[in-house]
C-alpha atoms as a PDB file:
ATOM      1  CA  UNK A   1      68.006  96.911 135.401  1.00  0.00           C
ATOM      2  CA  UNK A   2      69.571  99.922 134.420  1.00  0.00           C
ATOM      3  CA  UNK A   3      72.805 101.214 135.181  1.00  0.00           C
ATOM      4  CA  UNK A   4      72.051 104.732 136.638  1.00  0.00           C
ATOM      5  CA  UNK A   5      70.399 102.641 139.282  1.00  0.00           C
ATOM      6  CA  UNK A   6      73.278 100.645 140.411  1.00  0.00           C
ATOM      7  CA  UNK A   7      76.154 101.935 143.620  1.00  0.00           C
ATOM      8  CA  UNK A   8      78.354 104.427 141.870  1.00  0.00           C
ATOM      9  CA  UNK A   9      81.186 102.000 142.714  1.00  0.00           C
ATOM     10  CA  UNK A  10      79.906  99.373 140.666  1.00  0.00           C
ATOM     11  CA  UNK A  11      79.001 101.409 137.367  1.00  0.00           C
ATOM     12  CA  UNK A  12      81.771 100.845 134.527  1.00  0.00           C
ATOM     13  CA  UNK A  13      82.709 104.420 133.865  1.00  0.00           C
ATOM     14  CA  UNK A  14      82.525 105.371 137.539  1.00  0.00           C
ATOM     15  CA  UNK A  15      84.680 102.152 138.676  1.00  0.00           C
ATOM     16  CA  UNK A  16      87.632 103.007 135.709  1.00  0.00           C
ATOM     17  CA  UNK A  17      87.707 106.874 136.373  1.00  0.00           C
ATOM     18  CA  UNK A  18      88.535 106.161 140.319  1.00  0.00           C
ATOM     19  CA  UNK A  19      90.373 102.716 139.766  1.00  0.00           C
ATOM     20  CA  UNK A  20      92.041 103.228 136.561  1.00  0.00           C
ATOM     21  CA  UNK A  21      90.778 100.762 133.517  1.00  0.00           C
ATOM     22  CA  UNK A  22      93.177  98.075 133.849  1.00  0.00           C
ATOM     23  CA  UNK A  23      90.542  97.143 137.210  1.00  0.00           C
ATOM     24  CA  UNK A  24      87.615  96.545 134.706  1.00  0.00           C
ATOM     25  CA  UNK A  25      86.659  93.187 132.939  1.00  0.00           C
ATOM     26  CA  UNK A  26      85.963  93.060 129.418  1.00  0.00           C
ATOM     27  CA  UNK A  27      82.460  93.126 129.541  1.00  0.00           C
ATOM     28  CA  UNK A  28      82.545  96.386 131.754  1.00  0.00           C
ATOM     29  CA  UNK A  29      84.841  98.224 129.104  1.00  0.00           C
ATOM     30  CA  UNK A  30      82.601  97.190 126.422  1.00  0.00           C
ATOM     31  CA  UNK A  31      79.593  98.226 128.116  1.00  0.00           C
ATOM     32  CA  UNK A  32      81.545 102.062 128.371  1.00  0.00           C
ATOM     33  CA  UNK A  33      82.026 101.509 124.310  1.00  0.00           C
ATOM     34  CA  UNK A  34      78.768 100.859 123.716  1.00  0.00           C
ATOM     35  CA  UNK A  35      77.026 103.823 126.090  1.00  0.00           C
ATOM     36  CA  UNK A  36      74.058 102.363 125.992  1.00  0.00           C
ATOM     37  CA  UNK A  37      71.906  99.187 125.978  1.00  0.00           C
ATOM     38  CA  UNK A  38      68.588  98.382 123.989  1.00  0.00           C
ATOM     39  CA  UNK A  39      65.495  97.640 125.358  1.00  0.00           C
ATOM     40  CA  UNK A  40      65.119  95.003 128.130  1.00  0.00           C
ATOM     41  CA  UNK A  41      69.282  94.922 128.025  1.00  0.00           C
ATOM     42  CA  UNK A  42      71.504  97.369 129.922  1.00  0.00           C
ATOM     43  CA  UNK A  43      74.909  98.304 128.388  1.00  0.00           C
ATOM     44  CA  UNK A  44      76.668  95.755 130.911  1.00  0.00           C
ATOM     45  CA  UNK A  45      73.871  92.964 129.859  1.00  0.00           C
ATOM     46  CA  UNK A  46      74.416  93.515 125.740  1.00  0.00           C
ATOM     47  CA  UNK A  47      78.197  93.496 126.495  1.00  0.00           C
ATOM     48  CA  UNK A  48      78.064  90.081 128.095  1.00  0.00           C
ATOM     49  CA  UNK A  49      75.808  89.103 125.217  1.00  0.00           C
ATOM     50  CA  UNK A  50      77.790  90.605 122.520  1.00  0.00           C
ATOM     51  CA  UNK A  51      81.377  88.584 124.193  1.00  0.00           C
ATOM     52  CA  UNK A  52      79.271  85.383 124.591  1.00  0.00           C
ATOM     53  CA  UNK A  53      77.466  85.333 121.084  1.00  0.00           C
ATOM     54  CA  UNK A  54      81.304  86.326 119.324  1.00  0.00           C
ATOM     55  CA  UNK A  55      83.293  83.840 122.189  1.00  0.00           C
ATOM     56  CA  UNK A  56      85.429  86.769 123.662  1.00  0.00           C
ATOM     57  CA  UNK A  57      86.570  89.851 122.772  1.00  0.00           C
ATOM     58  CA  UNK A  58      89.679  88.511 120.223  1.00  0.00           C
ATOM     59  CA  UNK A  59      86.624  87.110 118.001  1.00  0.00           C
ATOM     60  CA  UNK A  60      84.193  89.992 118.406  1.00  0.00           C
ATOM     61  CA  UNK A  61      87.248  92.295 116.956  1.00  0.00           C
ATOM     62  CA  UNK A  62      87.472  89.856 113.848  1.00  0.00           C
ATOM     63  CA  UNK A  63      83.914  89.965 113.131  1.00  0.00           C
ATOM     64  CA  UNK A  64      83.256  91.352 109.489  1.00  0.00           C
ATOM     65  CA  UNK A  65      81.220  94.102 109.134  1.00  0.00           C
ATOM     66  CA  UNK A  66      77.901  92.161 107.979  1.00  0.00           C
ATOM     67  CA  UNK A  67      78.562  89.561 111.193  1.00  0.00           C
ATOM     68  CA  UNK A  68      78.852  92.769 114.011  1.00  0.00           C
ATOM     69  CA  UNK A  69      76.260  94.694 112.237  1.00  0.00           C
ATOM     70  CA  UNK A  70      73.953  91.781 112.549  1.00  0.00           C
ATOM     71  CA  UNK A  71      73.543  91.569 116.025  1.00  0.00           C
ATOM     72  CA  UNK A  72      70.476  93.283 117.497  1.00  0.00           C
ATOM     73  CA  UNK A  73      71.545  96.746 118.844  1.00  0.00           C
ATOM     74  CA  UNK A  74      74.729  96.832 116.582  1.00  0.00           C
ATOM     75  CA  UNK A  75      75.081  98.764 113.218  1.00  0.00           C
ATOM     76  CA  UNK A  76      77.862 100.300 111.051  1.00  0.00           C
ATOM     77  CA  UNK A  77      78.129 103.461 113.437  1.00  0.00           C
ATOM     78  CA  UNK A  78      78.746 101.054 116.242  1.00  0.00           C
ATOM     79  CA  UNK A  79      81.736  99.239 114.088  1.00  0.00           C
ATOM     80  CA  UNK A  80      82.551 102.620 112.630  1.00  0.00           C
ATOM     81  CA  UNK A  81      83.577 103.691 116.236  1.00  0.00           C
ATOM     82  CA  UNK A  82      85.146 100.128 117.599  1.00  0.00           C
ATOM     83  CA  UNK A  83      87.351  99.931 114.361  1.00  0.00           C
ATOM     84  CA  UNK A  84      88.474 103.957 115.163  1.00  0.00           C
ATOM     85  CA  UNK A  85      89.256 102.871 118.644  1.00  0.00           C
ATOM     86  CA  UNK A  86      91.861  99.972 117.549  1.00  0.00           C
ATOM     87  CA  UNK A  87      93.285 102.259 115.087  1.00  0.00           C
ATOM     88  CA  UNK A  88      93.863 105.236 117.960  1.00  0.00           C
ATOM     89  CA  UNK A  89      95.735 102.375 119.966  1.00  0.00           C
ATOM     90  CA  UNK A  90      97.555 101.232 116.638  1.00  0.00           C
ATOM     91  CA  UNK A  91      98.895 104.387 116.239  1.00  0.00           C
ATOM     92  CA  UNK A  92      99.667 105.620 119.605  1.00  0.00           C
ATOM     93  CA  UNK A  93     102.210 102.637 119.471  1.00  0.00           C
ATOM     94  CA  UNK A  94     103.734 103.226 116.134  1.00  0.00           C
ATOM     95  CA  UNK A  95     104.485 106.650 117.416  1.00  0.00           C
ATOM     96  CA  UNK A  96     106.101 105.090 120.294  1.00  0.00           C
ATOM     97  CA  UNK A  97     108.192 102.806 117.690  1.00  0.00           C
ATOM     98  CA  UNK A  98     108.834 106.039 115.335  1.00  0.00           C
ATOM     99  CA  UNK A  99     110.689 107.709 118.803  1.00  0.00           C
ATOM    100  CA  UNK A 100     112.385 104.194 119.985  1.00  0.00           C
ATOM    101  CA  UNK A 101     115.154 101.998 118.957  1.00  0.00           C
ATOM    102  CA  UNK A 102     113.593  98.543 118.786  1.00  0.00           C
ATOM    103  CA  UNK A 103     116.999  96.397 119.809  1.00  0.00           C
ATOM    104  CA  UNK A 104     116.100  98.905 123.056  1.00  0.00           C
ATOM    105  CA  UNK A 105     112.600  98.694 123.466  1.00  0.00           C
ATOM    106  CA  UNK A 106     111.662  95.136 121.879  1.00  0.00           C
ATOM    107  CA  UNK A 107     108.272  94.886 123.970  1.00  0.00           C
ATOM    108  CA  UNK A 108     106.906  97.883 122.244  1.00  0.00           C
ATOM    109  CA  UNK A 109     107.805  96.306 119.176  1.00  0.00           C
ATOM    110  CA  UNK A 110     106.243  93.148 120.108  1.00  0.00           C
ATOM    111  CA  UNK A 111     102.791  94.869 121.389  1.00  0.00           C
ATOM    112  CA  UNK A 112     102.499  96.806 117.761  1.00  0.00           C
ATOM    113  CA  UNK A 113     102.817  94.040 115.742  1.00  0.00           C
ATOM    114  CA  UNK A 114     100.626  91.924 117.707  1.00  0.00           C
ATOM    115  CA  UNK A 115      98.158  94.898 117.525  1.00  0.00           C
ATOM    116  CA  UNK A 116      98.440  94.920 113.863  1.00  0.00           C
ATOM    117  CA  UNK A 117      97.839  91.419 113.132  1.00  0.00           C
ATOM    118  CA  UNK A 118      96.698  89.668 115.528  1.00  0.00           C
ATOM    119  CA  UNK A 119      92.840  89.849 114.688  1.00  0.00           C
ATOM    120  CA  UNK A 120      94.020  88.794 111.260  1.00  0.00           C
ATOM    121  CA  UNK A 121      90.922  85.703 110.008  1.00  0.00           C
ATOM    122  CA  UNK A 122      94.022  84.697 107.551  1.00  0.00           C
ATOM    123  CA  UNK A 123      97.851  84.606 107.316  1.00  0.00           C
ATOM    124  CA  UNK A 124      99.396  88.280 106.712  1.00  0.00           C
ATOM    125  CA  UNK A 125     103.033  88.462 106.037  1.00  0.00           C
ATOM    126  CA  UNK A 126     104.149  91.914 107.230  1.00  0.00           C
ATOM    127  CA  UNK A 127     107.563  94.275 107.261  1.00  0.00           C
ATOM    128  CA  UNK A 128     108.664  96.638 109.875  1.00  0.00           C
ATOM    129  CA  UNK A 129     110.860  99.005 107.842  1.00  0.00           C
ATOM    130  CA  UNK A 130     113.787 100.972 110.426  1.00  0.00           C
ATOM    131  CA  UNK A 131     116.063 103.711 109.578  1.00  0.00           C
ATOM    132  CA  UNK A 132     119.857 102.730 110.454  1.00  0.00           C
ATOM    133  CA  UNK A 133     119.103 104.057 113.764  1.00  0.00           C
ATOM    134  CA  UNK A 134     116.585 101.075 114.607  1.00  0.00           C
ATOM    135  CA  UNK A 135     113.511 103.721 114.838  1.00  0.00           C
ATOM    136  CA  UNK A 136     110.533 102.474 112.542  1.00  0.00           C
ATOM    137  CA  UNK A 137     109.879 104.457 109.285  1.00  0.00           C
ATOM    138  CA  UNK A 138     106.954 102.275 108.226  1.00  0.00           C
ATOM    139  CA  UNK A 139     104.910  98.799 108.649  1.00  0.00           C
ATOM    140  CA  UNK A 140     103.670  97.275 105.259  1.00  0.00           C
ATOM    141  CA  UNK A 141     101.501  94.247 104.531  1.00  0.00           C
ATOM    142  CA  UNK A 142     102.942  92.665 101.410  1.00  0.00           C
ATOM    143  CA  UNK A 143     101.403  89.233 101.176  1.00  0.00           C
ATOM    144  CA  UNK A 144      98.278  87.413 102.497  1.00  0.00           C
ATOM    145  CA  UNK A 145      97.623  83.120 102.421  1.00  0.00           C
ATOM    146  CA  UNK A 146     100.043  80.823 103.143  1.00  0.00           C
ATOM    147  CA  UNK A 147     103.467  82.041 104.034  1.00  0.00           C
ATOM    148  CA  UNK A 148     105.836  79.474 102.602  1.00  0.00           C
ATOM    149  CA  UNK A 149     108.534  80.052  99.776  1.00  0.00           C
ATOM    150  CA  UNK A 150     105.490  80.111  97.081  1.00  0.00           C
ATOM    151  CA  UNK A 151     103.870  82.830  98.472  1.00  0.00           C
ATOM    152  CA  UNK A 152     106.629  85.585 100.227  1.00  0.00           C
ATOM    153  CA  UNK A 153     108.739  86.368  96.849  1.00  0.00           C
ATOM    154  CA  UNK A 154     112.282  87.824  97.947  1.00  0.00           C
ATOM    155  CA  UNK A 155     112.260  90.096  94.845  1.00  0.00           C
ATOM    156  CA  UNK A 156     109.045  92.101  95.966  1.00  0.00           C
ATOM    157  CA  UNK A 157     110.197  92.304  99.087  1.00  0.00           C
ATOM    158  CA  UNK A 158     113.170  94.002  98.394  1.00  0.00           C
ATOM    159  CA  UNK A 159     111.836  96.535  95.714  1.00  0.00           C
ATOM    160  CA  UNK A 160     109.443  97.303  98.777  1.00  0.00           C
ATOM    161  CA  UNK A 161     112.652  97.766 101.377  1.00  0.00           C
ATOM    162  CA  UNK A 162     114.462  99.973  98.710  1.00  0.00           C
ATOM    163  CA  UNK A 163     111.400 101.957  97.842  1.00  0.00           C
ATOM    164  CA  UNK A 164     111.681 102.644 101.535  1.00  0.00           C
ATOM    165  CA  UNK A 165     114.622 103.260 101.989  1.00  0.00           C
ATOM    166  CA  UNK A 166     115.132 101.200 105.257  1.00  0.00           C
ATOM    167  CA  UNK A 167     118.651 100.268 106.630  1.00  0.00           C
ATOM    168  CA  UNK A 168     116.815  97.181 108.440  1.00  0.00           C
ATOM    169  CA  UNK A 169     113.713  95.313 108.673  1.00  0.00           C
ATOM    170  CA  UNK A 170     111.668  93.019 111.032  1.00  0.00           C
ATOM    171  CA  UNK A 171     109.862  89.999 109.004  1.00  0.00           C
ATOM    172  CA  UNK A 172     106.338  89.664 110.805  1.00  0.00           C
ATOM    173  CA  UNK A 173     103.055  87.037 110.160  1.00  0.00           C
ATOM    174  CA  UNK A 174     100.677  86.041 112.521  1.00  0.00           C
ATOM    175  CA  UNK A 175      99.241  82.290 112.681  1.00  0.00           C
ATOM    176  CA  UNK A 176      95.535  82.319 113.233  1.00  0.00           C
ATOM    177  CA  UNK A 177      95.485  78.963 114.454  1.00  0.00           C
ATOM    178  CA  UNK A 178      97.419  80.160 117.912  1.00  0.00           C
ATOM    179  CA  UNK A 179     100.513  77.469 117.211  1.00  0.00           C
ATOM    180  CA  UNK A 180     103.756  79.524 118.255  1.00  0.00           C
ATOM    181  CA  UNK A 181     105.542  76.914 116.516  1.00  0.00           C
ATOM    182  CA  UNK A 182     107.902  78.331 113.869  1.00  0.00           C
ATOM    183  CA  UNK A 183     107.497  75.922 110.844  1.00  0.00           C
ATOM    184  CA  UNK A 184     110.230  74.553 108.685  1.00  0.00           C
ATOM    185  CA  UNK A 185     108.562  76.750 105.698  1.00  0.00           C
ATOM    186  CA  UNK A 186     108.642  79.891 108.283  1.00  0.00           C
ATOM    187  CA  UNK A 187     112.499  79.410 108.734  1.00  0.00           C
ATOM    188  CA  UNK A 188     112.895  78.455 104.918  1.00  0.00           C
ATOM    189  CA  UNK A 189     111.379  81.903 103.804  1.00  0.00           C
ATOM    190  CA  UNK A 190     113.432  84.076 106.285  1.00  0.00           C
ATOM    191  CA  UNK A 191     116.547  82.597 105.597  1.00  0.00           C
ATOM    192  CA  UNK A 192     115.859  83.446 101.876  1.00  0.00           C
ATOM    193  CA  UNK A 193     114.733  86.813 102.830  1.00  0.00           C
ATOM    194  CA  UNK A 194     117.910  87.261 104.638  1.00  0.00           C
ATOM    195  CA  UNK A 195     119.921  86.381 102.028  1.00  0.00           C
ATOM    196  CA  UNK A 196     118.022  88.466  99.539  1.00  0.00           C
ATOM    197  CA  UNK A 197     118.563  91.782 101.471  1.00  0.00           C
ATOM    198  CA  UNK A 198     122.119  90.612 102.212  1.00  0.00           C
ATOM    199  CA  UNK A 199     122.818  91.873  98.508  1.00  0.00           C
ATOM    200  CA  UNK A 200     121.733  95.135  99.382  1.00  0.00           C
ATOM    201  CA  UNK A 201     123.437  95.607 102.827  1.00  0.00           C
ATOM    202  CA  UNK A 202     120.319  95.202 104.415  1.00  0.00           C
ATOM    203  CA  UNK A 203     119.923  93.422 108.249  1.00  0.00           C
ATOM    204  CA  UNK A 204     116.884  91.479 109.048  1.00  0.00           C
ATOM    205  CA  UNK A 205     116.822  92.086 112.474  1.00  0.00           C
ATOM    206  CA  UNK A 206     114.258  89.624 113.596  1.00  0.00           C
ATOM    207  CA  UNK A 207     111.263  87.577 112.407  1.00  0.00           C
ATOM    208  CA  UNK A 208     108.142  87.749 114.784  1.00  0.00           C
ATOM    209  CA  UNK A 209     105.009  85.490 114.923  1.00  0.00           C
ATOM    210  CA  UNK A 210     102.194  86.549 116.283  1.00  0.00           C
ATOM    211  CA  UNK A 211     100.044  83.846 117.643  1.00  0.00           C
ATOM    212  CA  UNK A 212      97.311  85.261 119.531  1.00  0.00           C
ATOM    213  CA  UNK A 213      98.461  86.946 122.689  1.00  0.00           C
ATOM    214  CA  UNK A 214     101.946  85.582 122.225  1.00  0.00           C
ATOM    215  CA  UNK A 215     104.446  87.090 119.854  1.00  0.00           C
ATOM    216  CA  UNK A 216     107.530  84.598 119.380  1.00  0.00           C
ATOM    217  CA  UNK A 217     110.642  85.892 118.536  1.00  0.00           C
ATOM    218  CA  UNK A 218     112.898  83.824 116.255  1.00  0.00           C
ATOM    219  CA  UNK A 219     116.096  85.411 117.449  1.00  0.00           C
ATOM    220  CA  UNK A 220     115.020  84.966 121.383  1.00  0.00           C
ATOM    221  CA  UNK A 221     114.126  81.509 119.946  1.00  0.00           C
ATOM    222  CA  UNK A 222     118.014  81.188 118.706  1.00  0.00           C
ATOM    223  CA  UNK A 223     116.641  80.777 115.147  1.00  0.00           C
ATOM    224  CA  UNK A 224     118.480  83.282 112.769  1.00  0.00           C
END
């Protein structure tokens, strides 16, 4: 059944441009993404389809290009567009960072790192580089695997912080597995990167995890 035929009320773009988006469930938003349907499928039906072949939309955003594209109805201009999308949000909220003090605004912090790595298929070990007034300057990706004191080397990390020229950083990594337990080997590497930038007058601030749709904060956590 197709959507023009449907009560206004109940169409996706109709419901979010009088209710806002926030009212809409994932399938609906998808189903505005997406435009249109293929044949026998409206947009709404190939959204549900699309969430319950990929298990939800956190998976769906992690598919490689050769899994999305492979779905009937999908192709690269389709993951072209969803993979613009994310990057638009991405960057709306490093712009908020570049114009915020993050000891001040630690939630907008929070959401752009778990923006940036959160759909991560494998460990990413990440730095938030600040000026000395706490604003962002940059967010780098320095290491992928497992982050333990064999894979994060102190040295690289602070050519990388002087080539910067940050006053402070934020350590980041996501765990795809969804613990939001900090392991011994995730306190062992900070505590080395600490003392590291010590030598060069430079603060780690925090060290986030991002597990999912949690972000755990070690120094909320009383860890550093």
């Amino acid at each position: 059944m197709s959507i023009s035929t449907w009560p206004e009320s109940e169409r996706p773009r109709e419901k979010l441009l009088s209710k806002g988006p926030q009212t809409l469930s994932d399938a609906e938003l998808l189903a505005i993404f997406l435009r249109t349907g293929i044949k026998g499928r409206s947009a709404i039906e190939l959204a549900r389809d699309l969430l319950a072949h990929f298990g939800g939309l956190k998976p769906l955003l992690r598919a490689s290009e050769q899994e999305f594209c492979s779905y009937k109805g999908m192709g690269l201009a389709k993951y072209a567009q969803l993979h613009a999308s994310l990057e638009v949000s991405k960057r709306v909220l490093k712009d908020e960072l570049r114009e915020s003090d993050v000891i001040t605004s630690p939630d907008v912090c929070k959401r752009y790192v778990q923006h940036a790595l959160a759909n991560r298929q494998h460990e990413t070990f990440a730095v938030l580089y600040l000026n000395n007034q706490h604003a962002i300057l940059d967010m780098e990706e320095l290491f992928q695997g497992t982050i333990d004191a064999a894979s994060v080397y102190p040295r690289e990390v602070v050519r990388h912080v002087l080539n910067k020229g940050a006053a402070a950083v934020i350590l980041c990594h996501n765990h795809p597995s969804g613990s939001t337990q900090a392991s011994q080997a995730d306190i062992q590497i900070t505590r080395r990167l600490q003392s590291a930038l010590e030598l060069i007058d430079v603060r780690v601030l925090d060290h986030l995890i991002v597990a999912g749709s949690h972000v755990v904060s070690f120094t909320e956590q009383g860890l550093m």
